[in-house]
N, C-alpha and C. Protein backbone atom coordinates (compact mmCIF):
# COMPACT_ATOMS: atom_id res chain seq x y z
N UNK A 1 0.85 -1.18 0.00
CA UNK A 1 0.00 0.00 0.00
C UNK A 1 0.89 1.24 0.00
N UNK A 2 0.53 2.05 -0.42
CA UNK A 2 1.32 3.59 -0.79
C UNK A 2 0.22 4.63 -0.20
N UNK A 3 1.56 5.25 0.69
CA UNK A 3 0.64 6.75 1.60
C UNK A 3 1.69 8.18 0.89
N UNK A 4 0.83 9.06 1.59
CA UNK A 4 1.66 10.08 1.41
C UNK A 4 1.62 10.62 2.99
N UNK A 5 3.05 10.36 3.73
CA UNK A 5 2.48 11.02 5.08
C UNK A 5 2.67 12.54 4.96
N UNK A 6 2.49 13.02 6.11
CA UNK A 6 2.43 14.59 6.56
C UNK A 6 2.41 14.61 8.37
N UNK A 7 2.99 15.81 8.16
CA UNK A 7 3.07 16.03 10.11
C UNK A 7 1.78 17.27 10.19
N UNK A 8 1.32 16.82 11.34
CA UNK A 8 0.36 17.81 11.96
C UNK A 8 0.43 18.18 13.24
N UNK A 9 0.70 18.99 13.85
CA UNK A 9 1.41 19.33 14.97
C UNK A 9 1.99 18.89 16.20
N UNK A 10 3.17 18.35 15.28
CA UNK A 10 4.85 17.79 15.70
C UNK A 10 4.25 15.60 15.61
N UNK A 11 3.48 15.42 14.94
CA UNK A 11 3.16 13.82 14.76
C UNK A 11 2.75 13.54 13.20
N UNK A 12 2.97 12.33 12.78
CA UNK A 12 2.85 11.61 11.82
C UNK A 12 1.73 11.46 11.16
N UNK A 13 1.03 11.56 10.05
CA UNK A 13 -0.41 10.96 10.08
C UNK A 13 -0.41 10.54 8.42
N UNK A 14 -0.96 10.09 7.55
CA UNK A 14 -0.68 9.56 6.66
C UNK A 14 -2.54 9.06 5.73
N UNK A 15 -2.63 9.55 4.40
CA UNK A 15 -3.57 8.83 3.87
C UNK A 15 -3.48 8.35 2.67
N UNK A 16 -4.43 7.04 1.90
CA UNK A 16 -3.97 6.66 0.89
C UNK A 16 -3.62 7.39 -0.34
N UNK A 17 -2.36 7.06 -0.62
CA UNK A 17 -1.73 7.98 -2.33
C UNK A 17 -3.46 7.93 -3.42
N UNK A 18 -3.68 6.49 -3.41
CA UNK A 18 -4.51 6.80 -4.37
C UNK A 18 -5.82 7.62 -4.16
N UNK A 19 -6.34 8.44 -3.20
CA UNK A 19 -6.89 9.40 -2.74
C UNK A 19 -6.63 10.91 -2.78
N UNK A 20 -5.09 10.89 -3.08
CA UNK A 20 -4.35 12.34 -3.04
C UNK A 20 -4.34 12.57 -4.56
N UNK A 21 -4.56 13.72 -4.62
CA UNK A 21 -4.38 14.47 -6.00
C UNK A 21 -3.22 15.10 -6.15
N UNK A 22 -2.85 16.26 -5.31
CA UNK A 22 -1.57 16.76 -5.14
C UNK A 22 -1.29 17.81 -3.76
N UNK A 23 -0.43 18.49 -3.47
CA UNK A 23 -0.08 18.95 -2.32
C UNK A 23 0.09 20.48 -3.09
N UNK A 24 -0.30 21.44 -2.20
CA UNK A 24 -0.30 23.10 -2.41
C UNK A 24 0.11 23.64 -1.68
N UNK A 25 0.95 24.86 -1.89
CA UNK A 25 0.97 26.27 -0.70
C UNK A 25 -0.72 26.28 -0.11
N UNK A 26 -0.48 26.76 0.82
CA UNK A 26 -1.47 26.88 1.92
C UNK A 26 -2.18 28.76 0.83
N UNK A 27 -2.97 29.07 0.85
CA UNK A 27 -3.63 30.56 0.17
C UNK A 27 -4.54 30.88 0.89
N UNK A 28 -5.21 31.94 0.51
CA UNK A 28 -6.20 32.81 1.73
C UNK A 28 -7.68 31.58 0.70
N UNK A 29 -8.53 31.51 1.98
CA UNK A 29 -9.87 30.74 2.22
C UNK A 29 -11.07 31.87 2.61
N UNK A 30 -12.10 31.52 1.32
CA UNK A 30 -13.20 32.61 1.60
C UNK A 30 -14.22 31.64 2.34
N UNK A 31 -14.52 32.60 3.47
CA UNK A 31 -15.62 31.74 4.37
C UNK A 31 -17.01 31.30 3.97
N UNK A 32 -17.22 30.78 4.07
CA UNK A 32 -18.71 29.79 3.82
C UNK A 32 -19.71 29.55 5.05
N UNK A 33 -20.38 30.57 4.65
CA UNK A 33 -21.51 30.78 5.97
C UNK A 33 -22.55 29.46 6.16
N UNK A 34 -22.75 28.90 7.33
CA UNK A 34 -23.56 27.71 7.36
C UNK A 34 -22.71 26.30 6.97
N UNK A 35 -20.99 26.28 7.06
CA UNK A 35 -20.93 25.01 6.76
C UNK A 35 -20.56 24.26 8.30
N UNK A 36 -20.14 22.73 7.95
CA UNK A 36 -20.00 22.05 9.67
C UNK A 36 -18.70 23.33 9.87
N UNK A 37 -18.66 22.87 11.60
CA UNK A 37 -17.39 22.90 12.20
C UNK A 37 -15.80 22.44 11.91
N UNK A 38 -15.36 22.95 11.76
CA UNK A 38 -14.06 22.46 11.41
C UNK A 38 -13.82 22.51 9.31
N UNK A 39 -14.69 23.63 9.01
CA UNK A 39 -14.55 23.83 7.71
C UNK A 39 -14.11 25.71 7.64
N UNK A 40 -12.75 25.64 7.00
CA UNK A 40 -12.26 26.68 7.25
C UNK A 40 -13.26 27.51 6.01
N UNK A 41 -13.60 26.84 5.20
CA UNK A 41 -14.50 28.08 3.72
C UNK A 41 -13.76 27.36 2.62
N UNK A 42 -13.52 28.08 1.36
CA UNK A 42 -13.62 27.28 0.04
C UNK A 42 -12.22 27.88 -0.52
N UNK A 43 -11.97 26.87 -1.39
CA UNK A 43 -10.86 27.54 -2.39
C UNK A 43 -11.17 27.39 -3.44
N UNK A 44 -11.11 28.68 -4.36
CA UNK A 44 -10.99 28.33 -5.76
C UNK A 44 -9.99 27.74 -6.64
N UNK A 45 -9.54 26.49 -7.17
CA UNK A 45 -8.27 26.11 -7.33
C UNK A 45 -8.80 25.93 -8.87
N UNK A 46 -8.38 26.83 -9.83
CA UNK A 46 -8.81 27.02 -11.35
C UNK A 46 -9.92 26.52 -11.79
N UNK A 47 -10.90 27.21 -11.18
CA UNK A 47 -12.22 27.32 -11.49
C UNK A 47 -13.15 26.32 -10.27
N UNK A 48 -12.25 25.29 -9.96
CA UNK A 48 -13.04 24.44 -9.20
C UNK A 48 -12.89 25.00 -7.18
N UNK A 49 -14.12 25.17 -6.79
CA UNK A 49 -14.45 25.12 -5.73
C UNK A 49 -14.48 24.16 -4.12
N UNK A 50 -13.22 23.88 -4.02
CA UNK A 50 -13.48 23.13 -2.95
C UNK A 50 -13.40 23.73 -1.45
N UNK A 51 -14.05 22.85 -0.45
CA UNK A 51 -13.86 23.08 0.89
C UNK A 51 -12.61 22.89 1.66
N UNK A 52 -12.50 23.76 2.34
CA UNK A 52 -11.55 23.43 3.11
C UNK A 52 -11.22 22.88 4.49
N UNK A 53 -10.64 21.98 4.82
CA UNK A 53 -11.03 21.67 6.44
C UNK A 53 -9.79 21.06 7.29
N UNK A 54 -10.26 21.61 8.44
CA UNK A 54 -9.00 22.14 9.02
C UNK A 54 -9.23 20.85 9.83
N UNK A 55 -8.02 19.98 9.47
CA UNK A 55 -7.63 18.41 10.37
C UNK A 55 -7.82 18.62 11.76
N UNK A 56 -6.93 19.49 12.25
CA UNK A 56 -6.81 19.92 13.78
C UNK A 56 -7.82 19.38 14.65
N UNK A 57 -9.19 20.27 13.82
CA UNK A 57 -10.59 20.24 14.75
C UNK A 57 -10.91 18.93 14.60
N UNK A 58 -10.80 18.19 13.70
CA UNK A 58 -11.44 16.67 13.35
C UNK A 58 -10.83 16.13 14.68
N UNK A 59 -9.34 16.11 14.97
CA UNK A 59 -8.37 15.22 15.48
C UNK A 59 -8.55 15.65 17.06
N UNK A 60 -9.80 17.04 17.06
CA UNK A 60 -9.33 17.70 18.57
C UNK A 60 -8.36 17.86 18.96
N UNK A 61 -7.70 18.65 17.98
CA UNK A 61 -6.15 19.32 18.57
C UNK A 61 -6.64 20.72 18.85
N UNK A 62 -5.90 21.42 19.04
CA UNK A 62 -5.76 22.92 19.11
C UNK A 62 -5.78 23.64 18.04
N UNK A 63 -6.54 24.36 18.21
CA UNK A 63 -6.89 25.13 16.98
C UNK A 63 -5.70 26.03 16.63
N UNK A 64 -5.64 26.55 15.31
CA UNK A 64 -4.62 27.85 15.27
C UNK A 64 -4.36 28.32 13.66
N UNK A 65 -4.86 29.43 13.43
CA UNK A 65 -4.92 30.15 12.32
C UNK A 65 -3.98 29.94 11.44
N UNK A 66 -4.86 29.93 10.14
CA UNK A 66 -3.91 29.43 8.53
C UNK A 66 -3.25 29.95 8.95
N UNK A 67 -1.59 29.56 8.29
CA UNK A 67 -0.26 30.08 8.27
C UNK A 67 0.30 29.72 6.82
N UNK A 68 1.09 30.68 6.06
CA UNK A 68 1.52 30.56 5.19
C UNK A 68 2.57 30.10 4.73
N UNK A 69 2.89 28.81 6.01
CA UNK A 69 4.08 28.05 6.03
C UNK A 69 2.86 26.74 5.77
N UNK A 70 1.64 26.97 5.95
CA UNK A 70 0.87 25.53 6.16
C UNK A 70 1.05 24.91 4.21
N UNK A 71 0.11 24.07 4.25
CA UNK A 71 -0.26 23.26 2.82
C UNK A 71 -1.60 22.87 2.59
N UNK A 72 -2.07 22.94 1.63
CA UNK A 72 -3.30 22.05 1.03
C UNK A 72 -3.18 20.71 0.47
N UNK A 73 -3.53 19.87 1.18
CA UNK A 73 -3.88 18.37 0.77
C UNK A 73 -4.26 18.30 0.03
N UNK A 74 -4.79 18.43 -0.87
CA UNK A 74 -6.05 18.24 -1.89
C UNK A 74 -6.12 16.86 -2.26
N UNK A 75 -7.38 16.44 -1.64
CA UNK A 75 -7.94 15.07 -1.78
C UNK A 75 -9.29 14.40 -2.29
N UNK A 76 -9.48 13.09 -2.93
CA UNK A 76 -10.74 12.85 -3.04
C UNK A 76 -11.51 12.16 -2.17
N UNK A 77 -12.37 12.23 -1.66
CA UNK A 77 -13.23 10.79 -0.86
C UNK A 77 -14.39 10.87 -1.92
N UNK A 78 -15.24 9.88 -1.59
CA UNK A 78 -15.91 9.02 -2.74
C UNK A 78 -17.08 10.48 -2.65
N UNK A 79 -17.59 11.55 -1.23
CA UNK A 79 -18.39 12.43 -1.72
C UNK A 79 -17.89 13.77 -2.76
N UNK A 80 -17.07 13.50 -2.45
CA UNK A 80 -16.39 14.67 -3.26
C UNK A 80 -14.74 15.25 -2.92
N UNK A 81 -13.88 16.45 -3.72
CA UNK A 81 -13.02 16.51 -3.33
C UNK A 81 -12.56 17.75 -2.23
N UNK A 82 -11.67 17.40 -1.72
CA UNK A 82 -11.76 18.59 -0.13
C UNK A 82 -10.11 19.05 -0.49
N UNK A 83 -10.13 19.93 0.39
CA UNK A 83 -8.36 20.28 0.67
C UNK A 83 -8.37 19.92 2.29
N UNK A 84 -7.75 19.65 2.42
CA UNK A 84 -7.20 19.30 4.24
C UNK A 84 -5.94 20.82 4.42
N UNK A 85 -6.12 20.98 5.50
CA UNK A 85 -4.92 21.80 5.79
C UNK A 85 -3.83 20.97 6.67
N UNK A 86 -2.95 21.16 6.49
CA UNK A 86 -1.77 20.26 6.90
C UNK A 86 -0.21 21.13 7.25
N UNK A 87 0.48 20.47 8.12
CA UNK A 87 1.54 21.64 8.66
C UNK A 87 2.42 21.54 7.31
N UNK A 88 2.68 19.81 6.47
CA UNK A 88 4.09 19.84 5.74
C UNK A 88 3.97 18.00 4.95
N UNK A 89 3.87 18.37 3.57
CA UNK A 89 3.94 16.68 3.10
C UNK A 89 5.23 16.13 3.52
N UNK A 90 5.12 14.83 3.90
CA UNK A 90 6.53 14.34 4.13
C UNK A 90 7.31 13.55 3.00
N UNK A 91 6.30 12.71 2.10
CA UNK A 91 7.08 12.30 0.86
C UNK A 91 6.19 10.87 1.01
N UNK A 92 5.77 10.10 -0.31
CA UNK A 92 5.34 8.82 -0.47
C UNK A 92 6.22 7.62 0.54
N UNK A 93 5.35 6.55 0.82
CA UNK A 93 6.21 5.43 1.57
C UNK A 93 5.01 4.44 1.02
N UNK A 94 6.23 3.50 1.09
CA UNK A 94 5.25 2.00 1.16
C UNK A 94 5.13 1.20 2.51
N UNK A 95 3.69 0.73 2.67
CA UNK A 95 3.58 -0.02 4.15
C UNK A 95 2.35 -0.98 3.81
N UNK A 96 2.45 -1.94 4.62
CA UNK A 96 1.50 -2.83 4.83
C UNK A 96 -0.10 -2.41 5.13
N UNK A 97 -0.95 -2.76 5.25
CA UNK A 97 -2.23 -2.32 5.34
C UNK A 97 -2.40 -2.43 6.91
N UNK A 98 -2.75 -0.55 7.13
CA UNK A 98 -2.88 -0.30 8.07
C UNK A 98 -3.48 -0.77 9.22
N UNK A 99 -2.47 -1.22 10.96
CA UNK A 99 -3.51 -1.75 12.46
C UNK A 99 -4.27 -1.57 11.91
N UNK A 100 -5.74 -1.65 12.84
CA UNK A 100 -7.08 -1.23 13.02
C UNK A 100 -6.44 -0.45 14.33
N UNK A 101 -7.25 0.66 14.33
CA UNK A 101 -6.84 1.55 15.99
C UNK A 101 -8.29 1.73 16.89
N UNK A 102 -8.78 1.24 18.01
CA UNK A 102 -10.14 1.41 18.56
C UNK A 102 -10.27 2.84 18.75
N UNK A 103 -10.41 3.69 18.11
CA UNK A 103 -10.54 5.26 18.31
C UNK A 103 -12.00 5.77 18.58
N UNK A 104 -12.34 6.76 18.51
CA UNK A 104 -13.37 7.88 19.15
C UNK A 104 -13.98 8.12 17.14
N UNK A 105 -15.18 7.53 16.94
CA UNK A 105 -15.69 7.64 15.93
C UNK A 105 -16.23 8.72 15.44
N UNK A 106 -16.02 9.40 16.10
CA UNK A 106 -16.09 11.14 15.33
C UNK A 106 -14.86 11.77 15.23
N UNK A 107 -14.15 10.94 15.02
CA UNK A 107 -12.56 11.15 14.42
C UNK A 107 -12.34 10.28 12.72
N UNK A 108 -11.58 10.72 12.11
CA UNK A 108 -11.34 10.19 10.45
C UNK A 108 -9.94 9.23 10.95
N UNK A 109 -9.99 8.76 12.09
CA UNK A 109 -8.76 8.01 11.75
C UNK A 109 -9.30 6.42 11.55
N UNK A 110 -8.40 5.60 10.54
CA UNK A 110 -8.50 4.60 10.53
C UNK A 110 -7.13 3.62 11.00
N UNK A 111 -6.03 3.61 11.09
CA UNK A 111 -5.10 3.11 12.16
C UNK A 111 -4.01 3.48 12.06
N UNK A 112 -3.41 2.70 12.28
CA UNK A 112 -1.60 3.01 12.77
C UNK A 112 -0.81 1.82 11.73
N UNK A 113 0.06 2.66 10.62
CA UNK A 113 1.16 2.09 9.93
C UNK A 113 1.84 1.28 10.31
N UNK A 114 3.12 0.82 10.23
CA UNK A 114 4.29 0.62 10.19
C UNK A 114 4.89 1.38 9.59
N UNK A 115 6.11 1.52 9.89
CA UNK A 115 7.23 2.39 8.75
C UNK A 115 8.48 1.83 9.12
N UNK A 116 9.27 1.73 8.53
CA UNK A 116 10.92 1.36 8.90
C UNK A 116 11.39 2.63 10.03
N UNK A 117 10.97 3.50 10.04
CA UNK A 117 10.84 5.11 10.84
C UNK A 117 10.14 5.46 11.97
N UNK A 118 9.05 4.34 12.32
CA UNK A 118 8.08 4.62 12.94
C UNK A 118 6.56 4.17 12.92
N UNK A 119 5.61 4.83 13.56
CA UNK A 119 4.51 4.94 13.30
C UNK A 119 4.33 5.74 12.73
N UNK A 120 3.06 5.49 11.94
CA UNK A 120 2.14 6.87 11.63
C UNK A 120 0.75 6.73 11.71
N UNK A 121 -0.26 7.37 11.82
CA UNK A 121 -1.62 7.32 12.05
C UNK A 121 -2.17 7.67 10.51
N UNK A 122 -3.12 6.69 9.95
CA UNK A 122 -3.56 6.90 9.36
C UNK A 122 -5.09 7.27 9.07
N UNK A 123 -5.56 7.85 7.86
CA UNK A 123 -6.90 8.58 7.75
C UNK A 123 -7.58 7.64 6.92
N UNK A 124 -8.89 7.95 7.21
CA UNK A 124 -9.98 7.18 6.25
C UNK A 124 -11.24 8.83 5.54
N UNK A 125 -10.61 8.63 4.61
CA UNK A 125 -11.36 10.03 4.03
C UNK A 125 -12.91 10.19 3.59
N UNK A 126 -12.96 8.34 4.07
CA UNK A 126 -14.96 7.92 3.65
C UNK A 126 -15.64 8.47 5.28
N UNK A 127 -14.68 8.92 6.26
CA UNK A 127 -15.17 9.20 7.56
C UNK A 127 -14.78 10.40 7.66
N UNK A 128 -14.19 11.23 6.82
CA UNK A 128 -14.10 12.24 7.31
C UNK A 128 -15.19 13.36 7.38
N UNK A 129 -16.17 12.97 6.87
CA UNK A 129 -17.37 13.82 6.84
C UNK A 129 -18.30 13.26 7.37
N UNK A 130 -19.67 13.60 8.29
CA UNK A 130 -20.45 12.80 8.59
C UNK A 130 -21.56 12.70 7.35
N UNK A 131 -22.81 12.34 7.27
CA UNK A 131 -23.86 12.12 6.51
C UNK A 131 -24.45 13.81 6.78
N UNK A 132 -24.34 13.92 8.55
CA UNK A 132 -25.05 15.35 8.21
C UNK A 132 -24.17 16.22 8.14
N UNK A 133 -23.30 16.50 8.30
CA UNK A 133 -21.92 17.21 7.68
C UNK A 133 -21.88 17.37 6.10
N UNK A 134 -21.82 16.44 5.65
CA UNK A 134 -22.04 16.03 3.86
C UNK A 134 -23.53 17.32 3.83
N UNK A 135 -24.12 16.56 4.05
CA UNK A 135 -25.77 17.77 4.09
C UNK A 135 -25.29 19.34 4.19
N UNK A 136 -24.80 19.68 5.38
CA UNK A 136 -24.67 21.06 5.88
C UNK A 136 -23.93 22.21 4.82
N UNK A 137 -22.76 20.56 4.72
CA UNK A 137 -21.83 21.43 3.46
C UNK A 137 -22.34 21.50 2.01
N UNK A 138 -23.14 20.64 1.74
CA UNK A 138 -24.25 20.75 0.37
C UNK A 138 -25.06 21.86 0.49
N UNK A 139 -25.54 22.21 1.75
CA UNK A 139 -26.71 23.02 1.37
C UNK A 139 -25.29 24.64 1.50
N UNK A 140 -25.06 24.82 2.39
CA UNK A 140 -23.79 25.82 2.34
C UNK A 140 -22.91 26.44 0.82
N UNK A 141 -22.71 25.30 0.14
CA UNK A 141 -22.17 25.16 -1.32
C UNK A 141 -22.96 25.94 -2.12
N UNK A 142 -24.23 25.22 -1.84
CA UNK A 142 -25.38 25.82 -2.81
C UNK A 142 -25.73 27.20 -2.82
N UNK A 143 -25.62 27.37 -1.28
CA UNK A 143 -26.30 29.06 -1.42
C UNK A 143 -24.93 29.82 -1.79
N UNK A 144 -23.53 29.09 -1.66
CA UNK A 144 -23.10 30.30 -2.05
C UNK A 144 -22.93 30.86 -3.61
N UNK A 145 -23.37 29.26 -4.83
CA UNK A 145 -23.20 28.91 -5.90
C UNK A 145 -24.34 30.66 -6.23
C-alpha cells in the first residue's frame, strides 16, 4: 500500500496515495456561511471550488490560524473533493495495510502504519465527513453557488 504522510502538529499521520491528488501552498480561504465545524470556507483552485477543512478540529487538537508556512492536501473521498490543511507533506512510503486503531468515531482516523521510521496514524477520508456534515456542506455550497 502507498501513503503520502504529513506532520500535523509535531506527529505523523498519513492517507492513501490513491486518494491524493496533489499537495499546495497553503492561500487565503473565503468563508462559507452555514458550513459544519471544522470547515475553514472554500478555495478556488482554477475554477473548481473546494472546501476546506481544518484536520486539527477533526483530530481535537488545538486550533490555530492558517499560516503561510501551512499546505493544502487536496484530496478525493468518494463524496467529493476537499483540501485538508496540513503543517508539511513528508514524501510517499510504502507499508502494509494499516492496524485497526479502537478510536473515538467522530474522528477520520483509521489506524496506525508501520514504517521502517516509525509509526504513523492513518486517515480514512470515507469518515471524514459525517452524513449530516455532507448535508450542511451541500446546502452551504449551494447558497453560495
Amino acid at each position: 500500500m502507498q501513503i503520502l504522510v504529513f506532520s500535523l502538529q509535531g506527529s505523523r499521520h498519513a492517507v492513501p496515495l490513491d486518494h491524493v491528488e496533489r499537495v499546495i501552498p497553503a492561500a487565503a480561504v473565503t468563508g462559507l456561511p452555514g458550513a459544519p465545524a471544522g470547515v475553514l470556507g472554500v478555495l478556488d483552485l482554477q475554477g473548481q471550488v473546494l472546501p476546506v477543512f481544518d484536520v486539527r478540529h477533526r483530530l481535537q487538537l488545538p486550533a490555530r490560524a492558517l499560516s503561510p508556512q501551512d499546505q493544502f492536501l487536496l484530496v478525493r473521498s468518494a463524496r467529493r473533493p476537499l483540501a485538508l490543511v496540513i503543517d508539511e507533506a513528508l514524501g510517499v512510503q510504502a507499508c502494509d495495510a494499516p492496524l485497526p486503531v479502537d478510536v473515538d468515531t467522530t474522528t477520520p482516523l483509521r489506524g496506525a502504519a508501520r514504517l521502517d521510521d516509525g509509526i504513523v496514524l492513518t486517515h480514512d477520508l470515507e469518515r471524514f465527513i459525517s452524513d449530516e456534515e455532507a448535508a450542511a456542506l451541500d446546502e452551504a455550497m449551494e447558497r453560495r453557488a
